[in-house]
Protein backbone atom coordinates (compact mmCIF):
# COMPACT_ATOMS: atom_id res chain seq x y z
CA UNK A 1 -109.16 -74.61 -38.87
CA UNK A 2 -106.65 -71.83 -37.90
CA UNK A 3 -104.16 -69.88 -40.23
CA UNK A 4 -101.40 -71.04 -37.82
CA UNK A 5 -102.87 -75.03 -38.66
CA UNK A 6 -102.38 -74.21 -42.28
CA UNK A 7 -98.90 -73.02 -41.90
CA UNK A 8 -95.90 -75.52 -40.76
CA UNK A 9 -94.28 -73.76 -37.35
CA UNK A 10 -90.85 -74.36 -38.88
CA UNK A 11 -91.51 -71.84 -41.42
CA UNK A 12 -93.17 -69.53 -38.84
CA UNK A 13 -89.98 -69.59 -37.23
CA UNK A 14 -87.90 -68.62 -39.91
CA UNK A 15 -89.98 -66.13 -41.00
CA UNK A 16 -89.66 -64.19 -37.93
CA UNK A 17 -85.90 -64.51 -37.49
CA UNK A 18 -85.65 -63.12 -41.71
CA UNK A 19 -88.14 -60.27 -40.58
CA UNK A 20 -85.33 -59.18 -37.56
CA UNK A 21 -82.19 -59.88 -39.57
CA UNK A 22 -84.22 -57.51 -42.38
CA UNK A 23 -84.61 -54.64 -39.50
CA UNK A 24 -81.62 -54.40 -38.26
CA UNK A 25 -80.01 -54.59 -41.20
CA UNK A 26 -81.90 -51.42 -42.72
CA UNK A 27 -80.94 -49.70 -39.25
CA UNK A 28 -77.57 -49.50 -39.12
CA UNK A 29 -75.07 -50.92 -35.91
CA UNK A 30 -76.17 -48.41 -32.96
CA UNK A 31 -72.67 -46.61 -32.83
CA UNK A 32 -72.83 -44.45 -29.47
CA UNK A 33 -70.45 -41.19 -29.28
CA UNK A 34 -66.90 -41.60 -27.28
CA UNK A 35 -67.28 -38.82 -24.82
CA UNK A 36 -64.78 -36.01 -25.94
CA UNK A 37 -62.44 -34.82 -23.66
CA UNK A 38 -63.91 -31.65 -21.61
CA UNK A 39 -62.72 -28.44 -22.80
CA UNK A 40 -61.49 -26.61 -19.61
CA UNK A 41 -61.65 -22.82 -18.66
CA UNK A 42 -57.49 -21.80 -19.28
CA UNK A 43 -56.30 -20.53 -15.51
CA UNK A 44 -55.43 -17.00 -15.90
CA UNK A 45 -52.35 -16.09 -15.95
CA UNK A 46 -50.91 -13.84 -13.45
CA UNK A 47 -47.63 -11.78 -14.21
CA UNK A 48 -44.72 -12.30 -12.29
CA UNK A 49 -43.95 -10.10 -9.66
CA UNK A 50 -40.41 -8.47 -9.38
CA UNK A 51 -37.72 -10.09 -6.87
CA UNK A 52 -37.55 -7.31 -4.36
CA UNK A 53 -34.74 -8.62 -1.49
CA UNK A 54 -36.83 -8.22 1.49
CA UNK A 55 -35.51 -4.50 3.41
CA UNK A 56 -36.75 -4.02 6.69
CA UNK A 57 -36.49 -0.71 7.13
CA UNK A 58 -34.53 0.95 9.99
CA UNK A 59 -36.61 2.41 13.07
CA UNK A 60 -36.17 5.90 12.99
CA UNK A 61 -37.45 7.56 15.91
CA UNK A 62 -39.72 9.95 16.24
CA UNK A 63 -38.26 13.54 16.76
CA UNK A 64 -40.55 15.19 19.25
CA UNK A 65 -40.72 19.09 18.68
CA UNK A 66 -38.80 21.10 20.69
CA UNK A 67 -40.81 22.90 23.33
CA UNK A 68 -41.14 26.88 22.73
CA UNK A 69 -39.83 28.47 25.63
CA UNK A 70 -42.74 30.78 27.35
CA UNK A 71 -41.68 34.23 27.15
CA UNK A 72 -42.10 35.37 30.12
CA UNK A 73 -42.72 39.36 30.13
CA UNK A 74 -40.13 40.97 32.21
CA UNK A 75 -41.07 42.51 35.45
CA UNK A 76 -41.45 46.04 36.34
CA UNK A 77 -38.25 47.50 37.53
CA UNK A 78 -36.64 50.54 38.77
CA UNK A 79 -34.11 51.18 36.21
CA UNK A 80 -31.67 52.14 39.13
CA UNK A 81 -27.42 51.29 38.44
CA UNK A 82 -26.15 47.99 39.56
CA UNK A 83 -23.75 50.43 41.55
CA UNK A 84 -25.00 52.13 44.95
CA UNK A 85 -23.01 54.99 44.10
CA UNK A 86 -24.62 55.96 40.66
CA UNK A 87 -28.39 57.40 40.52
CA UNK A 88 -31.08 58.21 38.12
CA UNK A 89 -32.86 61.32 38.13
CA UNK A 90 -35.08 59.79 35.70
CA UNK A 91 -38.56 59.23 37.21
CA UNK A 92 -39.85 55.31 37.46
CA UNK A 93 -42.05 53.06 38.79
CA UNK A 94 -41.06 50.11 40.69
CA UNK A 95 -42.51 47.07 43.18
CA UNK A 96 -41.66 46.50 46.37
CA UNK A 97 -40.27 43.39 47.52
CA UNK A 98 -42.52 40.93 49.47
CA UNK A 99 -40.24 41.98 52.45
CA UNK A 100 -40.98 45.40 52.37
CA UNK A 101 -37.80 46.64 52.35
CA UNK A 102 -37.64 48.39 49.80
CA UNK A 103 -39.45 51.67 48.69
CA UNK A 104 -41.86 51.89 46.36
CA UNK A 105 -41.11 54.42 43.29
CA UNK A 106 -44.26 55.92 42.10
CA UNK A 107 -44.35 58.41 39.13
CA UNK A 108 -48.47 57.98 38.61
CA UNK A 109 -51.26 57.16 40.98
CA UNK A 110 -52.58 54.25 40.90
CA UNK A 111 -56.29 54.97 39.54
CA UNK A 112 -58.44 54.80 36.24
CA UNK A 113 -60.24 58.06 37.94
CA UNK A 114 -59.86 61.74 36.52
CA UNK A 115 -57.85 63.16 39.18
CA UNK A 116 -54.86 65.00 39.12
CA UNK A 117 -51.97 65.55 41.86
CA UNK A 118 -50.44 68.96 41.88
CA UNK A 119 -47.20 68.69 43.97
CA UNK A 120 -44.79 71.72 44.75
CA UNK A 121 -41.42 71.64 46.31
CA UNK A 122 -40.16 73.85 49.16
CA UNK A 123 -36.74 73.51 48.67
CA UNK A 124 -35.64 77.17 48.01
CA UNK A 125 -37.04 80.53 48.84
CA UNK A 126 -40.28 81.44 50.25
CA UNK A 127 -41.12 82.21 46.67
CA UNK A 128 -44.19 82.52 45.72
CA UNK A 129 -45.74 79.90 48.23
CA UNK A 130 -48.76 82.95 49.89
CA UNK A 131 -49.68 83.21 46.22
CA UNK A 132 -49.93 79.24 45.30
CA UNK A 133 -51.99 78.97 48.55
CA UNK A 134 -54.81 81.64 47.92
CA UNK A 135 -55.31 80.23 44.54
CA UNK A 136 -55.61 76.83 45.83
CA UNK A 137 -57.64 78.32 48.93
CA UNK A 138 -60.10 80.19 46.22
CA UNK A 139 -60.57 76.60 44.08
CA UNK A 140 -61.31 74.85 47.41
CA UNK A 141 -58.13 72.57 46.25
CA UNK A 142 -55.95 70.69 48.18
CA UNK A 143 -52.22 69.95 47.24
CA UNK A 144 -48.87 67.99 47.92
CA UNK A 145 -46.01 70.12 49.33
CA UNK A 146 -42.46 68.45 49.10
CA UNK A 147 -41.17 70.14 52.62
CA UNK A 148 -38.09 70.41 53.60
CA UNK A 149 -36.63 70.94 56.54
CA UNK A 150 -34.66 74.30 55.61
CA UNK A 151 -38.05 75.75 54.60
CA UNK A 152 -40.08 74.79 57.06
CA UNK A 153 -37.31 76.15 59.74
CA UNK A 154 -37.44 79.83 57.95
CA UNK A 155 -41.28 79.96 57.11
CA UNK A 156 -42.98 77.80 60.58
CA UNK A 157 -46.44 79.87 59.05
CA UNK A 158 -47.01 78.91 55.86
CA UNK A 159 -46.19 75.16 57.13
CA UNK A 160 -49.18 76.07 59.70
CA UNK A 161 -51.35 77.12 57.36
CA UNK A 162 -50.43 74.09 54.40
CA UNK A 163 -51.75 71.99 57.14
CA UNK A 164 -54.42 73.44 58.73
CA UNK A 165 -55.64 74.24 55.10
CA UNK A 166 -55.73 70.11 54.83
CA UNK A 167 -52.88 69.97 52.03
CA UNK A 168 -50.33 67.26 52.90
CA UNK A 169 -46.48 67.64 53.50
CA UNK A 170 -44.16 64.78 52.37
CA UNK A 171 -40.19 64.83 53.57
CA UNK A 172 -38.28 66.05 50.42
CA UNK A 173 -34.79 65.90 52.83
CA UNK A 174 -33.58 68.38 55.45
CA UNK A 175 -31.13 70.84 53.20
CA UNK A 176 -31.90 69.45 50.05
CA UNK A 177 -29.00 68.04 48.55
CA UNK A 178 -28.90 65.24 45.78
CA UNK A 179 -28.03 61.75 48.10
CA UNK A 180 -26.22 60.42 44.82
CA UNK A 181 -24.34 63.47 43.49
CA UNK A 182 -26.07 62.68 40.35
CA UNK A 183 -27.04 66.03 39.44
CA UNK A 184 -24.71 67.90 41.42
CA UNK A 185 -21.87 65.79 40.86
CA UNK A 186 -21.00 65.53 44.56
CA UNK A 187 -20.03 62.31 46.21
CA UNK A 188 -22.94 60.19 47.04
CA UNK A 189 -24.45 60.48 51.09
CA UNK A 190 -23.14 57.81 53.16
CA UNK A 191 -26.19 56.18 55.14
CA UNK A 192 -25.69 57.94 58.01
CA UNK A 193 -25.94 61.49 56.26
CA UNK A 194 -28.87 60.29 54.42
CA UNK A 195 -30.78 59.08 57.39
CA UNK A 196 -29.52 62.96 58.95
CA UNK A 197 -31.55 64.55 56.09
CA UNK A 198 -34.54 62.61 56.73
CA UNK A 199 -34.86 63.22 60.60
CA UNK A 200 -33.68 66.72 59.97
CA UNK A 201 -36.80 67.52 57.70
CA UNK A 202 -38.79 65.56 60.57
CA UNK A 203 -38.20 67.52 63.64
CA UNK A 204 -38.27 70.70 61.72
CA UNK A 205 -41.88 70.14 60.37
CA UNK A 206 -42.87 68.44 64.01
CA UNK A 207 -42.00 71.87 65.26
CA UNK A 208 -45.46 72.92 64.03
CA UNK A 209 -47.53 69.99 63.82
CA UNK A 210 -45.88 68.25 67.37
CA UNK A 211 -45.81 64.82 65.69
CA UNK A 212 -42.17 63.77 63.61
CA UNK A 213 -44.61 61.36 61.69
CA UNK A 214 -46.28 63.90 59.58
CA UNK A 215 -44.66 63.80 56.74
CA UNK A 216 -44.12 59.49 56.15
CA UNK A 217 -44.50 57.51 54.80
CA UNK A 218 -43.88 59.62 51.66
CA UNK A 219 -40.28 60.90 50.54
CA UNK A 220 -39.41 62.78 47.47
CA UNK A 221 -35.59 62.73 47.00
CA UNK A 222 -34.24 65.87 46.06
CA UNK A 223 -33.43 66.69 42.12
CA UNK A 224 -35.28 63.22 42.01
CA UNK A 225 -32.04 61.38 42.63
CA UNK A 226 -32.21 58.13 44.06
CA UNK A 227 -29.90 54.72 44.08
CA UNK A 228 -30.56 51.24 45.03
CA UNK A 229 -29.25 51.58 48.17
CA UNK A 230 -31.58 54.33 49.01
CA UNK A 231 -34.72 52.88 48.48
CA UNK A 232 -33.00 49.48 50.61
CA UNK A 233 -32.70 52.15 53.53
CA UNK A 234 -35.82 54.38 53.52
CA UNK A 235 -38.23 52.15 54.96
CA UNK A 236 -35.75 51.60 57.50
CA UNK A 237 -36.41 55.06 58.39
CA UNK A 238 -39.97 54.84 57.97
CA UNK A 239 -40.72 55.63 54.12
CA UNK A 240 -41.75 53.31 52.18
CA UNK A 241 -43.46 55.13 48.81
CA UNK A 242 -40.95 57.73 47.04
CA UNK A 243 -43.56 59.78 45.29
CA UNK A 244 -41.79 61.27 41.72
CA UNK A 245 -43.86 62.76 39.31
CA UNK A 246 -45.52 61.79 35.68
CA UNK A 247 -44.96 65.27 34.68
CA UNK A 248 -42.44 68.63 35.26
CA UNK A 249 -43.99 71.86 34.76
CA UNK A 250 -40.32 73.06 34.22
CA UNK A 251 -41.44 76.25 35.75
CA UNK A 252 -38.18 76.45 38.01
CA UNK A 253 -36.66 77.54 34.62
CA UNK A 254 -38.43 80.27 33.95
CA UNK A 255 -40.19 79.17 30.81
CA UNK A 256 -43.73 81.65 30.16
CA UNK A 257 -46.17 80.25 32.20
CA UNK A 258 -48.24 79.26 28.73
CA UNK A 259 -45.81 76.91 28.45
CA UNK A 260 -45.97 75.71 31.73
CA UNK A 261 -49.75 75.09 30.73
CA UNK A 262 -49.42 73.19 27.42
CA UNK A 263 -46.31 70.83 29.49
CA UNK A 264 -48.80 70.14 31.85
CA UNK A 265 -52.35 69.95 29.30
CA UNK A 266 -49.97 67.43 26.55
CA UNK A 267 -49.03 64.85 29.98
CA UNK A 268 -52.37 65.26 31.60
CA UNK A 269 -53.85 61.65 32.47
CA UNK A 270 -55.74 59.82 35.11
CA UNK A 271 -53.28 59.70 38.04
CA UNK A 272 -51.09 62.35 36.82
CA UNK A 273 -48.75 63.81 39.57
CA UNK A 274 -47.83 67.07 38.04
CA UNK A 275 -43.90 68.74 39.23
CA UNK A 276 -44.34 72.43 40.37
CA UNK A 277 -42.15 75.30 42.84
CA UNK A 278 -42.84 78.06 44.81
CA UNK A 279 -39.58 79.21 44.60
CA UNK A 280 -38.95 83.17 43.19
CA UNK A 281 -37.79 82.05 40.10
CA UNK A 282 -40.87 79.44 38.96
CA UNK A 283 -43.32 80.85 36.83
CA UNK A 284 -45.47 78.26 38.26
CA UNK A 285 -47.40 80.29 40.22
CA UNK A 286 -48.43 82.70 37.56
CA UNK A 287 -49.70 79.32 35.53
CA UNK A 288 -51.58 78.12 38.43
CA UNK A 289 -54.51 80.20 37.51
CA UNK A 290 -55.01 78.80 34.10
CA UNK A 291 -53.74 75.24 34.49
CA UNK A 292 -55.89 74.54 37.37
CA UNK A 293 -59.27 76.03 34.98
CA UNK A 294 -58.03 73.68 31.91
CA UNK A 295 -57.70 70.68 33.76
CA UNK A 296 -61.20 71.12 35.27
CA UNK A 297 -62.40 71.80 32.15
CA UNK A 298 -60.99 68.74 30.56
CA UNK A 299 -62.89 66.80 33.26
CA UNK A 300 -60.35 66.50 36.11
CA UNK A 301 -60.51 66.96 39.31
CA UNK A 302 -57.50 67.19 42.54
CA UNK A 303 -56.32 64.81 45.10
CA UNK A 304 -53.43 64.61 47.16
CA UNK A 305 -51.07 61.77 47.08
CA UNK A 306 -52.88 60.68 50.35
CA UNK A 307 -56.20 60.54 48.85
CA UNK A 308 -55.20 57.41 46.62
CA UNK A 309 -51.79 55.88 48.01
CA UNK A 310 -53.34 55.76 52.15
């Protein structure tokens, strides 16, 4: 017989339900947490930003620099008086206009090369003009003769022999007088007296040399006076270059011909057209000598205005 014969069921029963009231007693009613209330990050806090009143500001436009005006360099001019009747004896360079009616003013030649123009005028006395030729004659040189018409009328030879030497002859007037009255302090030449002195000066040189066009297109105005109006007119008359001079031996005053040198030595340049007489009372002729040795032994040599201006 089984244990569970022996024992009655009802107290089986019971016995079982005192066993579970016994455990749970000992372990306590299951009590289960209330869920606490999640602790949140704190936003952060942002300061508060002044009250500006909204300004929209005021286009102001933008100032564009004002443009600096190119200079431009000023052309080259003939410093000649607004005034027909005023001259300069003052020697200048200017440009012809386009037209070609007016002269051009030349006081240099135009070259970079180590020549040298020696001009003499022939506006006086026969001078010392045999003299000036030998020396030129014995440095195989050839020169620039300002002729005019006076001289060649009273010494037809030595105009023969300038030319047939190969020197050249440009018009310096027929009687030499100053066409403003600059440096005499005459009334200026009216056109048709000035356009007299030039054809004067012509027909006496074409005496010799049979053509009136020997002398153009080169003028030298006498005492180196010369207006506006004068270089409008000469290429009407067929010159268009006034030749002047970079340099003036000042001879015609009688200085010592040393100092005639030195003038000449301290201006001495590439293109140089140096001033000189053959009149009786220049002491250019007794320079020559030297001056001509000191140039070529400063390197130059001697052209006529031809040579570089034709």
């Amino acid at each position: 017989m089984s244990l569970r014969e022996h024992v009655p069921r009802p107290l089986v029963v019971i016995g079982l339900l005192s066993w579970l009231l016994v455990f749970f007693a000992c372990r306590g009613p299951v009590v289960y947490p209330t869920p606490s209330t999640v602790q949140g990050f704190p936003s952060p806090t942002l300061p508060a930003l002044p009250t500006v009143p909204a300004v929209v500001p005021s286009p102001t436009p933008t100032s564009l620099p004002s443009p600096t005006p190119t200079t431009v360099p000023p052309a080259t001019m003939t410093p000649t008086p607004a005034s027909s009747s005023t001259a300069t004896s003052t020697p200048t360079t200017s440009t012809p206009t386009p037209s070609g009616r007016r002269a051009t003013l030349i006081t240099r030649l135009p070259t970079s090369e180590p020549v040298i123009a020696l001009t003499f005028d022939c506006g006086a006395d026969r001078g010392y003009a045999e003299e000036i030729l030998d020396t030129l004659a014995r440095h195989n040189i050839r020169a620039t003769f300002g002729m005019t018409g006076a001289w060649a009328r009273t010494n037809p030879d030595l105009v023969a022999r300038m030319l047939q030497e190969g020197h050249v002859l440009i018009n310096h007037s027929d009687t030499h007088p100053s066409f403003t009255g600059y440096s005499t302090g005459t009334p200026p030449l009216p056109p048709a007296k000035r356009l007299a002195e030039l054809r004067g000066a012509e027909l006496a040189v074409a005496a010799v040399s049979s053509s009136p066009e020997t002398m153009r297109p080169f003028f030298r105005p006498p005492y180196g006076d010369y207006d506006e109006a004068l270089l409008q007119q000469l290429p009407q008359a067929g010159y268009t270059v006034v030749i002047m001079w970079t340099v003036d031996s000042l001879g015609w005053r009688g200085i010592p011909a040393e100092d005639v040198v030195e003038r000449v030595m301290h201006a001495a340049e590439p293109g140089a057209i140096v001033l000189l007489h053959v009149g009786a009372q220049s002491t250019d002729s007794a320079a020559l000598p030297t001056l001509i040795e000191s140039l070529q032994q400063a390197g130059y040599r001697f052209v006529t205005v031809r040579d570089i201006l034709d």
